[in-house]
N, C-alpha and C. Protein backbone atom coordinates (compact mmCIF):
# COMPACT_ATOMS: atom_id res chain seq x y z
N UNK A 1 120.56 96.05 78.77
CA UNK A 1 120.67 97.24 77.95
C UNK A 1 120.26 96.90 76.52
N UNK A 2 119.05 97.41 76.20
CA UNK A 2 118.91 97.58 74.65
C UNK A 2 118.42 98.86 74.12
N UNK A 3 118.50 99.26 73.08
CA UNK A 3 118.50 100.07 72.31
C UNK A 3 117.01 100.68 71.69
N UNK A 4 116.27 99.92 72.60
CA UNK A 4 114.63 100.05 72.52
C UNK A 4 113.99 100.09 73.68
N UNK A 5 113.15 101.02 73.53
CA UNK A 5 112.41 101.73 74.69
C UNK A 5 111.10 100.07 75.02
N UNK A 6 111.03 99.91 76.23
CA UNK A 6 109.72 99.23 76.37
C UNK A 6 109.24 99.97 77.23
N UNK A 7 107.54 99.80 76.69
CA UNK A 7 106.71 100.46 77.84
C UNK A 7 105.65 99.25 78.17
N UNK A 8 105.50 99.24 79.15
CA UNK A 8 104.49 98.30 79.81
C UNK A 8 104.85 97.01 80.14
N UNK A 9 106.34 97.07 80.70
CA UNK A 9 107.14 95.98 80.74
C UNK A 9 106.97 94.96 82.12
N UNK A 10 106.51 94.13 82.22
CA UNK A 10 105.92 93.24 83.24
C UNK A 10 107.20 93.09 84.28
N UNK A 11 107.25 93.82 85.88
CA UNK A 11 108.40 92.99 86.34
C UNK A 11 107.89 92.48 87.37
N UNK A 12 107.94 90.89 87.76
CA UNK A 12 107.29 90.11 88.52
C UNK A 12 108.05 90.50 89.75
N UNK A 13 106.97 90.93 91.30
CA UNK A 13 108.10 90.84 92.37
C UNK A 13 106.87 89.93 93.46
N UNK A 14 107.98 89.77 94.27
CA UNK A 14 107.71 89.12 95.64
C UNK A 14 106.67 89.42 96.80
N UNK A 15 106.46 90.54 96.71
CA UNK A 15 105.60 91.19 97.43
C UNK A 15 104.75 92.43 97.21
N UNK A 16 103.38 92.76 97.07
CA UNK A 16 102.94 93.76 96.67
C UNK A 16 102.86 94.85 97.41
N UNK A 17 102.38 95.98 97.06
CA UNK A 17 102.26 97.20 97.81
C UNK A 17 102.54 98.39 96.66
N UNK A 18 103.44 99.09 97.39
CA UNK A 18 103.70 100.36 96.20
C UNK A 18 105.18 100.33 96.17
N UNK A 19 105.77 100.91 94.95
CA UNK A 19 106.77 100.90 94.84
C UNK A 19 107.14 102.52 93.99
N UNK A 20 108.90 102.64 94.41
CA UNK A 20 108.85 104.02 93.64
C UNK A 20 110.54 104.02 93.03
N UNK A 21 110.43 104.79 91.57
CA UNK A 21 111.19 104.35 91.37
C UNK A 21 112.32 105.42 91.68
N UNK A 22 113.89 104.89 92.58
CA UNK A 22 114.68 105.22 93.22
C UNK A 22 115.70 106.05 91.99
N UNK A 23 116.55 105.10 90.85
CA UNK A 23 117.34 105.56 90.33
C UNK A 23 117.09 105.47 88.97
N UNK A 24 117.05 106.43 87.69
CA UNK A 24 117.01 106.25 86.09
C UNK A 24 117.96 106.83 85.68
N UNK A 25 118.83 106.39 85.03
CA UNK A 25 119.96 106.67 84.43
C UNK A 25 119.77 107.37 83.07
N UNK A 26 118.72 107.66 82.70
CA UNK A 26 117.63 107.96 81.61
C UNK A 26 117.15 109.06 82.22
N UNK A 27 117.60 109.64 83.49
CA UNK A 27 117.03 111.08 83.85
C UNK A 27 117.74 112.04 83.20
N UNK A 28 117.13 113.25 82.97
CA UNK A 28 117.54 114.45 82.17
C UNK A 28 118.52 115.07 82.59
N UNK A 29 119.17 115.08 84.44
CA UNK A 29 120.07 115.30 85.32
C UNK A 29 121.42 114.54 84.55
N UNK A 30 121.37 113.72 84.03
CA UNK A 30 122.06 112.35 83.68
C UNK A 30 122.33 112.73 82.03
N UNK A 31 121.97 113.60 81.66
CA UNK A 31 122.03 113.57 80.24
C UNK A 31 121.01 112.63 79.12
N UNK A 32 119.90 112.12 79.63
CA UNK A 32 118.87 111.49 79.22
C UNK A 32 118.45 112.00 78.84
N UNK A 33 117.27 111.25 78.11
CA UNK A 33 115.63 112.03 77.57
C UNK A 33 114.64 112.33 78.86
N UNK A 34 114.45 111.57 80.01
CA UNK A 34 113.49 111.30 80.82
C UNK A 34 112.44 110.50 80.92
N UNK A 35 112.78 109.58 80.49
CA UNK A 35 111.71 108.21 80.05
C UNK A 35 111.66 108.24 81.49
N UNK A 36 111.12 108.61 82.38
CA UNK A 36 111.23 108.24 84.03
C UNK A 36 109.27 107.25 84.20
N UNK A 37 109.24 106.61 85.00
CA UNK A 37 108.19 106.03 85.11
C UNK A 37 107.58 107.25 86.50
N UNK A 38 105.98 107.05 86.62
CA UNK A 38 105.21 107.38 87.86
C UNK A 38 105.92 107.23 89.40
N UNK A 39 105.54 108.49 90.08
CA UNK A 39 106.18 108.37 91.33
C UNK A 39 105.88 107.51 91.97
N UNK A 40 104.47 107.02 92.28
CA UNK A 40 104.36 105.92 92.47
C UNK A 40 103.61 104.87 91.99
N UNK A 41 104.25 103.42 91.49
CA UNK A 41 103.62 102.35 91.40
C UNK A 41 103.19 101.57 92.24
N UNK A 42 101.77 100.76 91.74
CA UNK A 42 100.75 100.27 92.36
C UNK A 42 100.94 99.01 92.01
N UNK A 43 101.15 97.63 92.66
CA UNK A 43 101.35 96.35 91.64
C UNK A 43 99.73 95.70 91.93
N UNK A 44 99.88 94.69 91.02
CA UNK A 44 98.53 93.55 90.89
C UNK A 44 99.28 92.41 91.19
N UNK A 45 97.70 92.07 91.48
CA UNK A 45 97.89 90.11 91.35
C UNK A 45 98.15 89.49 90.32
N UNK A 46 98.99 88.84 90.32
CA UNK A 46 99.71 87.75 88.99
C UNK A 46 99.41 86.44 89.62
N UNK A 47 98.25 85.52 89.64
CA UNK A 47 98.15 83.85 90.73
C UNK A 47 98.87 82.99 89.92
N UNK A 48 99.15 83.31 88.35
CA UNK A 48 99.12 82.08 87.91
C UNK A 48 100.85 82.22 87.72
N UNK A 49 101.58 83.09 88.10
CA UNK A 49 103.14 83.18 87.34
C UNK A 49 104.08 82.71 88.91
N UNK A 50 104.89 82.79 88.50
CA UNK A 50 106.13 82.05 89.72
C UNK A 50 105.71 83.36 91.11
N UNK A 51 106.28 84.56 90.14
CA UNK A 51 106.11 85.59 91.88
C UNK A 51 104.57 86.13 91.96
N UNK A 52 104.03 86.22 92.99
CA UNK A 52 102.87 86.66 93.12
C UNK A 52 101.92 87.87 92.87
N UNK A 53 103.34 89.02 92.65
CA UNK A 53 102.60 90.37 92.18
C UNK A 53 103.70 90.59 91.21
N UNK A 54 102.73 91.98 90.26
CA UNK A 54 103.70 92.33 89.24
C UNK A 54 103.27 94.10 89.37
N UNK A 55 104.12 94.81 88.34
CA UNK A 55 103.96 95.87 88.15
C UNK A 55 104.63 96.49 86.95
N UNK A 56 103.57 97.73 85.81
CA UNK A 56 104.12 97.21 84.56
C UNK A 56 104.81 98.65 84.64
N UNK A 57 106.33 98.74 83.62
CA UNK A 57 107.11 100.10 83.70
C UNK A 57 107.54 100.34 82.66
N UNK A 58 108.05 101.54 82.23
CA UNK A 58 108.90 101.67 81.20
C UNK A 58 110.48 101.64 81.40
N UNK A 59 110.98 100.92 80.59
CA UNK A 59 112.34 100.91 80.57
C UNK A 59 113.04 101.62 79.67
N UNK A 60 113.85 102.83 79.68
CA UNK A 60 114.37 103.05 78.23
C UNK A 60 115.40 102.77 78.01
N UNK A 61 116.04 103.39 76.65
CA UNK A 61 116.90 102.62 76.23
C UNK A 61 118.05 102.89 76.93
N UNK A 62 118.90 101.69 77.14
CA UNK A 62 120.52 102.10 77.41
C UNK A 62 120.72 102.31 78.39
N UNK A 63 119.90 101.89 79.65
CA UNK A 63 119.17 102.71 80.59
C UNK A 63 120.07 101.66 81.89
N UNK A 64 119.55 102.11 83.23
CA UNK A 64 119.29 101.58 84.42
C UNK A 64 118.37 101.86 85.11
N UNK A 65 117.24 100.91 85.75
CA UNK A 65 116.60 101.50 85.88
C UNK A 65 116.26 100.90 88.45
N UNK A 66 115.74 101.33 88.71
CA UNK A 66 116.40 100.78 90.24
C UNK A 66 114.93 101.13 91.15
N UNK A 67 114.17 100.31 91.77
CA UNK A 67 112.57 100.37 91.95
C UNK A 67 113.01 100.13 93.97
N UNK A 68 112.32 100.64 94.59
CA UNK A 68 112.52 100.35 95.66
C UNK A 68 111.19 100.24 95.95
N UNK A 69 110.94 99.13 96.84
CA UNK A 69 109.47 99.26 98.03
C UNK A 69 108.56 100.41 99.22
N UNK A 70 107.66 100.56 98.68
CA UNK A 70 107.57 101.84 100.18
C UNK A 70 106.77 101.55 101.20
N UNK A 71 106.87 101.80 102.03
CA UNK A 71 105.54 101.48 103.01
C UNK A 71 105.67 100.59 104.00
């Protein structure tokens, strides 16, 4: 939790494909602004970092944010 919005925030995962994001605590339902990211994300190749794919998001502030796999 911080108090600053990031956008384009690198989160390294294990396996690529698409991903979508499940829960934002930062939704407007929630009393948020709606910093919500794309229904669905697309990850890349990362060869040179520990996990093999990444995918970049916004996090906002104060937030939770909860990404599930699809497909």
């Amino acid at each position: 939790f911080t108090p600053v919005r990031r956008d384009g925030y690198r989160l390294h995962l294990p396996e690529g494909g698409e991903y979508r994001e499940i829960f934002n605590s930062d939704m407007k339902d929630f009393g948020g602004y709606g910093d919500c990211n794309p229904w669905t994300l697309h990850t890349y190749d990362t060869p040179n970092e520990r996990l093999p794919f990444a995918v970049d998001v916004t996090l906002p502030p104060m937030s939770a944010v909860f990404f599930k796999k699809i497909g």
